[in-house]
C-alpha atoms as a PDB file:
ATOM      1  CA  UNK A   1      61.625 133.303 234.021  1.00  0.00           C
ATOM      2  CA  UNK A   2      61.286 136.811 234.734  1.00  0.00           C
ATOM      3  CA  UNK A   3      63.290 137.105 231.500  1.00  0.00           C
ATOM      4  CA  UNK A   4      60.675 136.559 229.000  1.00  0.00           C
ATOM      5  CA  UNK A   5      58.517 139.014 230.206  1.00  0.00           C
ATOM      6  CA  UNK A   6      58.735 142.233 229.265  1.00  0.00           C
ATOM      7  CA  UNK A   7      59.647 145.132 231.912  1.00  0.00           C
ATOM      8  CA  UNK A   8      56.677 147.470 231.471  1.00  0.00           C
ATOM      9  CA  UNK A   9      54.635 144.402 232.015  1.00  0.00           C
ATOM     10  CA  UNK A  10      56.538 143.894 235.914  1.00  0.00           C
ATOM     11  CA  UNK A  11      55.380 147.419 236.814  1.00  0.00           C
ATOM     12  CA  UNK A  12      52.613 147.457 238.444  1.00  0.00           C
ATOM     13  CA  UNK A  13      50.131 149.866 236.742  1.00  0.00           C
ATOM     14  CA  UNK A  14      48.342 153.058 238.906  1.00  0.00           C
ATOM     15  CA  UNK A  15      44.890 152.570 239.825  1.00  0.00           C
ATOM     16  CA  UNK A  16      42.334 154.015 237.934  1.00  0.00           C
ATOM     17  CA  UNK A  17      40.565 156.973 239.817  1.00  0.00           C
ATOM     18  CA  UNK A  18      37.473 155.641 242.094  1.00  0.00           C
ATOM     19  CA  UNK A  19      38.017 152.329 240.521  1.00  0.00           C
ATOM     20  CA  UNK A  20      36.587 150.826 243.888  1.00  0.00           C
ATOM     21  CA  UNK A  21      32.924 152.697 243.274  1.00  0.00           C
ATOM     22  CA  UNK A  22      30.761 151.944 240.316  1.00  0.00           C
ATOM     23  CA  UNK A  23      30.649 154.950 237.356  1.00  0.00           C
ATOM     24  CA  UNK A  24      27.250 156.339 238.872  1.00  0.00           C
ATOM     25  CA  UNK A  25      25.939 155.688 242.375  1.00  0.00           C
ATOM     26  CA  UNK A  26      22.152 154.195 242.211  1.00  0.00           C
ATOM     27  CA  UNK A  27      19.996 156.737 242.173  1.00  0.00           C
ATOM     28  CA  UNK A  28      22.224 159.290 241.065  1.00  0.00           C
ATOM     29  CA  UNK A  29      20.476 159.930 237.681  1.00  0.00           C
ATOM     30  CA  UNK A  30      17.016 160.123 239.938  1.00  0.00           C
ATOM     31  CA  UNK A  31      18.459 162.814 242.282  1.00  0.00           C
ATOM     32  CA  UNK A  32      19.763 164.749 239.559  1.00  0.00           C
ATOM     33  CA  UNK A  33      16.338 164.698 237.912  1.00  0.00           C
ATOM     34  CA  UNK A  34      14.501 165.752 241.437  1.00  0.00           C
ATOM     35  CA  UNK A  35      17.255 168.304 241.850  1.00  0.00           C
ATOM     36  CA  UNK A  36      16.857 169.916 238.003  1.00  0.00           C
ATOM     37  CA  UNK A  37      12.943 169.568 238.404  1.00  0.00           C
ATOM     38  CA  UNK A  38      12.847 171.135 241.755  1.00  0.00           C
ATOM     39  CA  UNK A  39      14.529 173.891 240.390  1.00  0.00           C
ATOM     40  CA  UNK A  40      12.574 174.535 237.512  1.00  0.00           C
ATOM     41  CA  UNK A  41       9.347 174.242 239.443  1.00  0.00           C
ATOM     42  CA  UNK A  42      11.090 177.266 242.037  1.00  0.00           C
ATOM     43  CA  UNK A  43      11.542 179.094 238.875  1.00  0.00           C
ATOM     44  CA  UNK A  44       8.137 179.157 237.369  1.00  0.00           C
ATOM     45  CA  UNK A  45       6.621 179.720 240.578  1.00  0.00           C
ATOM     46  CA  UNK A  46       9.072 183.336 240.939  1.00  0.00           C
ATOM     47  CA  UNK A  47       7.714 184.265 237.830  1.00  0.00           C
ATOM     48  CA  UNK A  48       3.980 183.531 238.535  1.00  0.00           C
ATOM     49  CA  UNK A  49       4.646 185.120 241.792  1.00  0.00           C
ATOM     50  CA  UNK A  50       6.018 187.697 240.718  1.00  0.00           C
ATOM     51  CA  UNK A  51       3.167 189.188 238.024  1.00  0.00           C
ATOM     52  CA  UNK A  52       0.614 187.902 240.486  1.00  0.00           C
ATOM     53  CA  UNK A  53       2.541 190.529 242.891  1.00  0.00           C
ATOM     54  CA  UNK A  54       2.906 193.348 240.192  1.00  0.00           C
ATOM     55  CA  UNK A  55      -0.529 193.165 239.636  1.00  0.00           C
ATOM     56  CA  UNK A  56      -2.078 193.276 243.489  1.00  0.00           C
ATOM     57  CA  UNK A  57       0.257 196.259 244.056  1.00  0.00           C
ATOM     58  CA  UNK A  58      -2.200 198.249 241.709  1.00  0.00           C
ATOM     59  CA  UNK A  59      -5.660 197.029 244.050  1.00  0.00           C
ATOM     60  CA  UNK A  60      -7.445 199.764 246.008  1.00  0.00           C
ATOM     61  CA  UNK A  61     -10.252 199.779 248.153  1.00  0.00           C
ATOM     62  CA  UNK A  62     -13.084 200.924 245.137  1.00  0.00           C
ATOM     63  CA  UNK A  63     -11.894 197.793 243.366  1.00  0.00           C
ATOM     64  CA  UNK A  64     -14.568 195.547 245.306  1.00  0.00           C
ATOM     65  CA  UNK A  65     -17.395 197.879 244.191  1.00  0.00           C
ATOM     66  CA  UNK A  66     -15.924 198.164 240.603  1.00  0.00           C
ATOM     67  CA  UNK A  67     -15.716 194.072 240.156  1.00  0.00           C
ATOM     68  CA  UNK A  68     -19.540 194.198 241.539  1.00  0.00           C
ATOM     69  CA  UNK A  69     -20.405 196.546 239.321  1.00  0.00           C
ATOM     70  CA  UNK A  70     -18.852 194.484 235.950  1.00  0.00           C
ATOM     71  CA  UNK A  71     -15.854 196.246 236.046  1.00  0.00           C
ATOM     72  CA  UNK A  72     -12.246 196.031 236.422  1.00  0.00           C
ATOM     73  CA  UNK A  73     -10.848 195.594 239.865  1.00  0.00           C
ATOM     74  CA  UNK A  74      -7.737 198.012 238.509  1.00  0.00           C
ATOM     75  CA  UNK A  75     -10.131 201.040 237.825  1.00  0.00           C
ATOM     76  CA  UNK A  76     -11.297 201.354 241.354  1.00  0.00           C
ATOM     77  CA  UNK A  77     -10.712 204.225 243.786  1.00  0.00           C
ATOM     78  CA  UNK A  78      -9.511 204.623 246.934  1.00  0.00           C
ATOM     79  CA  UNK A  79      -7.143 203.486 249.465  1.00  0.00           C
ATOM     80  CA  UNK A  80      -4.188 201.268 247.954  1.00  0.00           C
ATOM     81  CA  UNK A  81      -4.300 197.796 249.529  1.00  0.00           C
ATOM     82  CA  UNK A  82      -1.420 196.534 250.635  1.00  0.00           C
ATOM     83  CA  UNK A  83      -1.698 192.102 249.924  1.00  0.00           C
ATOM     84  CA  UNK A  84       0.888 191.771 247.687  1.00  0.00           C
ATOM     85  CA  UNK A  85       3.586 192.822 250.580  1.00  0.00           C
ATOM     86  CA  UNK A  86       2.814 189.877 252.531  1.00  0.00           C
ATOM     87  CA  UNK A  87       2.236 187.691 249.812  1.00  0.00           C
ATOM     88  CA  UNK A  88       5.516 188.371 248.473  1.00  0.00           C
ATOM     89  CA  UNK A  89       7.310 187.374 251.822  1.00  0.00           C
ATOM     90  CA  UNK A  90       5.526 184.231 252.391  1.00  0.00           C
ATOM     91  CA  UNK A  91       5.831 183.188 248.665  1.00  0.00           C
ATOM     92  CA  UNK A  92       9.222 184.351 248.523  1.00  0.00           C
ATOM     93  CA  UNK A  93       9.984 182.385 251.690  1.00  0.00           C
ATOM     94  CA  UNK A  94       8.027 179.337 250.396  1.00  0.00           C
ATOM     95  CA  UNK A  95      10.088 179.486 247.310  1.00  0.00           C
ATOM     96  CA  UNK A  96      13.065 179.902 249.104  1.00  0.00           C
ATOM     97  CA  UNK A  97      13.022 176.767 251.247  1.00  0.00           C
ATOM     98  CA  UNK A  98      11.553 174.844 248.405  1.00  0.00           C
ATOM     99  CA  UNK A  99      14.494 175.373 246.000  1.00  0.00           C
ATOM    100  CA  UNK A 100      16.936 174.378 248.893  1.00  0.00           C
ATOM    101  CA  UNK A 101      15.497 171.713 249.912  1.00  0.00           C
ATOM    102  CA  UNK A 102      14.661 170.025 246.515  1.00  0.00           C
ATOM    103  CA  UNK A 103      17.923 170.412 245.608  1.00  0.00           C
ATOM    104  CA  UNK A 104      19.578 169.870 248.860  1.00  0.00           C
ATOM    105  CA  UNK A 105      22.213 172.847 248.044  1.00  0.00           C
ATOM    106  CA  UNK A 106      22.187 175.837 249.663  1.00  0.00           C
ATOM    107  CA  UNK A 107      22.910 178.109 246.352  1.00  0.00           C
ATOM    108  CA  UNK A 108      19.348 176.889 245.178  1.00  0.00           C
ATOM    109  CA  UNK A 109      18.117 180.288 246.922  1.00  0.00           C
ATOM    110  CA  UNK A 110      20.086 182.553 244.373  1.00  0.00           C
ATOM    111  CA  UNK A 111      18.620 181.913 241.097  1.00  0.00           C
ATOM    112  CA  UNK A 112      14.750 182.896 242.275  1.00  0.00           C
ATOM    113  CA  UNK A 113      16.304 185.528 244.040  1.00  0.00           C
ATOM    114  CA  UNK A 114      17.848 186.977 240.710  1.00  0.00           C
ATOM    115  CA  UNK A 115      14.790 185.780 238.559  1.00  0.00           C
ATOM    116  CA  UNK A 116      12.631 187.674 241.282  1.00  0.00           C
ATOM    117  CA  UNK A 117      14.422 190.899 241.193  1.00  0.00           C
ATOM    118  CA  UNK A 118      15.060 190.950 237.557  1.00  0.00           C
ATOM    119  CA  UNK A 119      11.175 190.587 236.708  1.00  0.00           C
ATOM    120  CA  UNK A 120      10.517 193.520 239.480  1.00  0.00           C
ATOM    121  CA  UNK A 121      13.190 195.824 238.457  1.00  0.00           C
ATOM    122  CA  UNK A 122      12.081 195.510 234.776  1.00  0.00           C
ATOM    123  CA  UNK A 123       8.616 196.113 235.617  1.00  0.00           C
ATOM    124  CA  UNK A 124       9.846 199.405 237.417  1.00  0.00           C
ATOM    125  CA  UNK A 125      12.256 200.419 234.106  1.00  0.00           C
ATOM    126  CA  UNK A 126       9.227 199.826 231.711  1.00  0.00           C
ATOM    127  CA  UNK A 127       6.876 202.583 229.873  1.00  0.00           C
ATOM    128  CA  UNK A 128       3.816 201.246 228.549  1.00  0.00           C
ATOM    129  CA  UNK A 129       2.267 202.141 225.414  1.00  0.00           C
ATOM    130  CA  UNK A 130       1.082 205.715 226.309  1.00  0.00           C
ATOM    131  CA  UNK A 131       4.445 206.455 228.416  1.00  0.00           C
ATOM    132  CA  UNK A 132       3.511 205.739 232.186  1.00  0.00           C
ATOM    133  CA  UNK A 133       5.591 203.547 234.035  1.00  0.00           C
ATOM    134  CA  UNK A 134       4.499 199.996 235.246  1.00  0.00           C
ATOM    135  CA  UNK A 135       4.953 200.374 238.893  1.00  0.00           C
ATOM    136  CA  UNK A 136       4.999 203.992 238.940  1.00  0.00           C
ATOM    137  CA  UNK A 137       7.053 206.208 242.158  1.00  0.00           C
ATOM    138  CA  UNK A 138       3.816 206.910 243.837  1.00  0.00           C
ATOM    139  CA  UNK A 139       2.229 203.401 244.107  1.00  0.00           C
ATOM    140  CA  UNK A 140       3.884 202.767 247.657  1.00  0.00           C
ATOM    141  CA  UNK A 141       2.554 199.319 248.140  1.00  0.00           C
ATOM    142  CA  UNK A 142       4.768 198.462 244.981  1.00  0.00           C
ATOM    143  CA  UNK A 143       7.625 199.637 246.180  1.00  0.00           C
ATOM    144  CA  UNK A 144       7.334 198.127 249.737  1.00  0.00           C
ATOM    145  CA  UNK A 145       6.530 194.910 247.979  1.00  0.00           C
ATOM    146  CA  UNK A 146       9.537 195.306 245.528  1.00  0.00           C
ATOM    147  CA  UNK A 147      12.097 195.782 248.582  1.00  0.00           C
ATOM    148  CA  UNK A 148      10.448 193.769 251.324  1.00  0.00           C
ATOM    149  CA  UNK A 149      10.346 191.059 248.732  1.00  0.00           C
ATOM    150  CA  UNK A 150      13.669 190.716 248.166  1.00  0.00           C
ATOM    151  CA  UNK A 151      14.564 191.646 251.534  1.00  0.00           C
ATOM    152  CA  UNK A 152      12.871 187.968 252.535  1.00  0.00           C
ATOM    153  CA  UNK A 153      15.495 186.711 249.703  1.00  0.00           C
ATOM    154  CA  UNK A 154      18.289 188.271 251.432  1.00  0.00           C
ATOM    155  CA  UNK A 155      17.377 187.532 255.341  1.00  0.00           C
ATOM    156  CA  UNK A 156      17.042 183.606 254.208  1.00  0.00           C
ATOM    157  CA  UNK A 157      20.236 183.926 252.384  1.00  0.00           C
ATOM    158  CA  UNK A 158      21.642 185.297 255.459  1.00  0.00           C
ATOM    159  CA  UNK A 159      20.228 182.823 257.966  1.00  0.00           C
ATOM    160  CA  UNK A 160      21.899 180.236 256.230  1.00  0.00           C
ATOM    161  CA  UNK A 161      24.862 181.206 255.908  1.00  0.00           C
ATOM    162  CA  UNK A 162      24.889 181.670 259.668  1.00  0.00           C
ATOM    163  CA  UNK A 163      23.650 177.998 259.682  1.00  0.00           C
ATOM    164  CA  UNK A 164      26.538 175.787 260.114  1.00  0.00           C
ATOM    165  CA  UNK A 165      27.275 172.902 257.424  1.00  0.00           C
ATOM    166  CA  UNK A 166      25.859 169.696 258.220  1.00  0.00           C
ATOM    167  CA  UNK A 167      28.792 167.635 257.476  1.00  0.00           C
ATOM    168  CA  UNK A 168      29.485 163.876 257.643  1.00  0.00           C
ATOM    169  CA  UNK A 169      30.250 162.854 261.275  1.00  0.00           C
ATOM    170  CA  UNK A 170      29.104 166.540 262.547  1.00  0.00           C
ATOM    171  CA  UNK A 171      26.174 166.203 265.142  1.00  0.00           C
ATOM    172  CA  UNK A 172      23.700 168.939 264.948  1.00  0.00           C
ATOM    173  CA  UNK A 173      23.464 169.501 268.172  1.00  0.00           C
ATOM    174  CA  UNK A 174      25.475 172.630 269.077  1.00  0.00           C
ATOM    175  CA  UNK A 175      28.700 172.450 271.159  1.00  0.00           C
ATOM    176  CA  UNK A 176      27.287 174.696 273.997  1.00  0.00           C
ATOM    177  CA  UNK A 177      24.475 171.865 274.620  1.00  0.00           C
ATOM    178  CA  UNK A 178      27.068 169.284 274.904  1.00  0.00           C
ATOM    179  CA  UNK A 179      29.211 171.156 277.231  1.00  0.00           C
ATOM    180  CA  UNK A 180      25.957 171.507 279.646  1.00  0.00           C
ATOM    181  CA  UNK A 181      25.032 168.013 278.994  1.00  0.00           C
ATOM    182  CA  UNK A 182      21.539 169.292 277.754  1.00  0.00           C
ATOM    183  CA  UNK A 183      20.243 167.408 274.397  1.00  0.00           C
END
């Protein structure tokens, strides 16, 4: 009997690749939206941010009386006030833990981090119209916010890659607090 059939049809053929799990998990196409979404709303927020934190760099004191007055709030004198320093490490942060955790990777961070510093560094480079730079060398508050700013980029970056992977089967409790017997 086994002579009829043919010998190629006796071998037993290899399994496909993941033939045991279906071609897309459930909910893979609704993570994958979340994930691009989340990323694209981290990105337009580092670019709002971003101008909103060119332009408070330029604030000074006078600028209260000059909006009061029907004015500008750029052509006022005085003392430079400093907001857009700590509004560029809390945003920054926000956006930070918002791209990782909408995407649930940890590279998420690296993208606003480049967008971030791209958009500062041009706005550094560039000459307006009548040849004066945009965040010129003696407007301190912009260049504290330009490197404290990215400094909060690099310090998350950092504290997660000292954060261990949260693997399958790993317990995130630390081994020192199992050793003690403290949970």
């Amino acid at each position: 009997m086994t002579g009829d059939i043919p010998a190629a049809a006796t071998q037993e053929q290899p399994p496909a690749p993941y033939a045991d799990r279906p071609a897309t998990p459930p909910g893979a196409v609704g993570d994958t939206v979340l994930r691009v979404a989340g990323m694209a709303v981290a990105l337009v927020a580092t670019v709002l941010t971003a101008f909103l934190e060119l332009q408070l760099s330029a604030l000074r004191t006078g600028a209260f009386g000059a909006v009061l007055d029907g004015a500008s709030p750029y052509v006022g004198s005085g003392a430079p006030l400093p907001l857009a320093v700590p509004l560029a490490i809390g945003v920054n942060l926000a956006i930070c833990w918002f791209a990782v955790s909408t995407t649930g990777r940890r590279w998420a961070a690296g993208p606003p981090w480049a967008l971030w510093t791209l958009i500062m560094l041009a706005a550094a480079g560039t000459r307006t119209a009548e040849g004066d730079y945009l965040v010129g060398g003696t407007n301190w508050v912009a260049l504290v916010t330009i490197l404290a700013g990215s400094l909060t980029f690099a310090v998350y970056v950092y504290r997660m890659i000292l954060t261990p992977l949260n693997r399958a089967g790993d317990s995130p409790v630390s081994k020192d607090s199992e050793l003690s017997g403290s949970v």
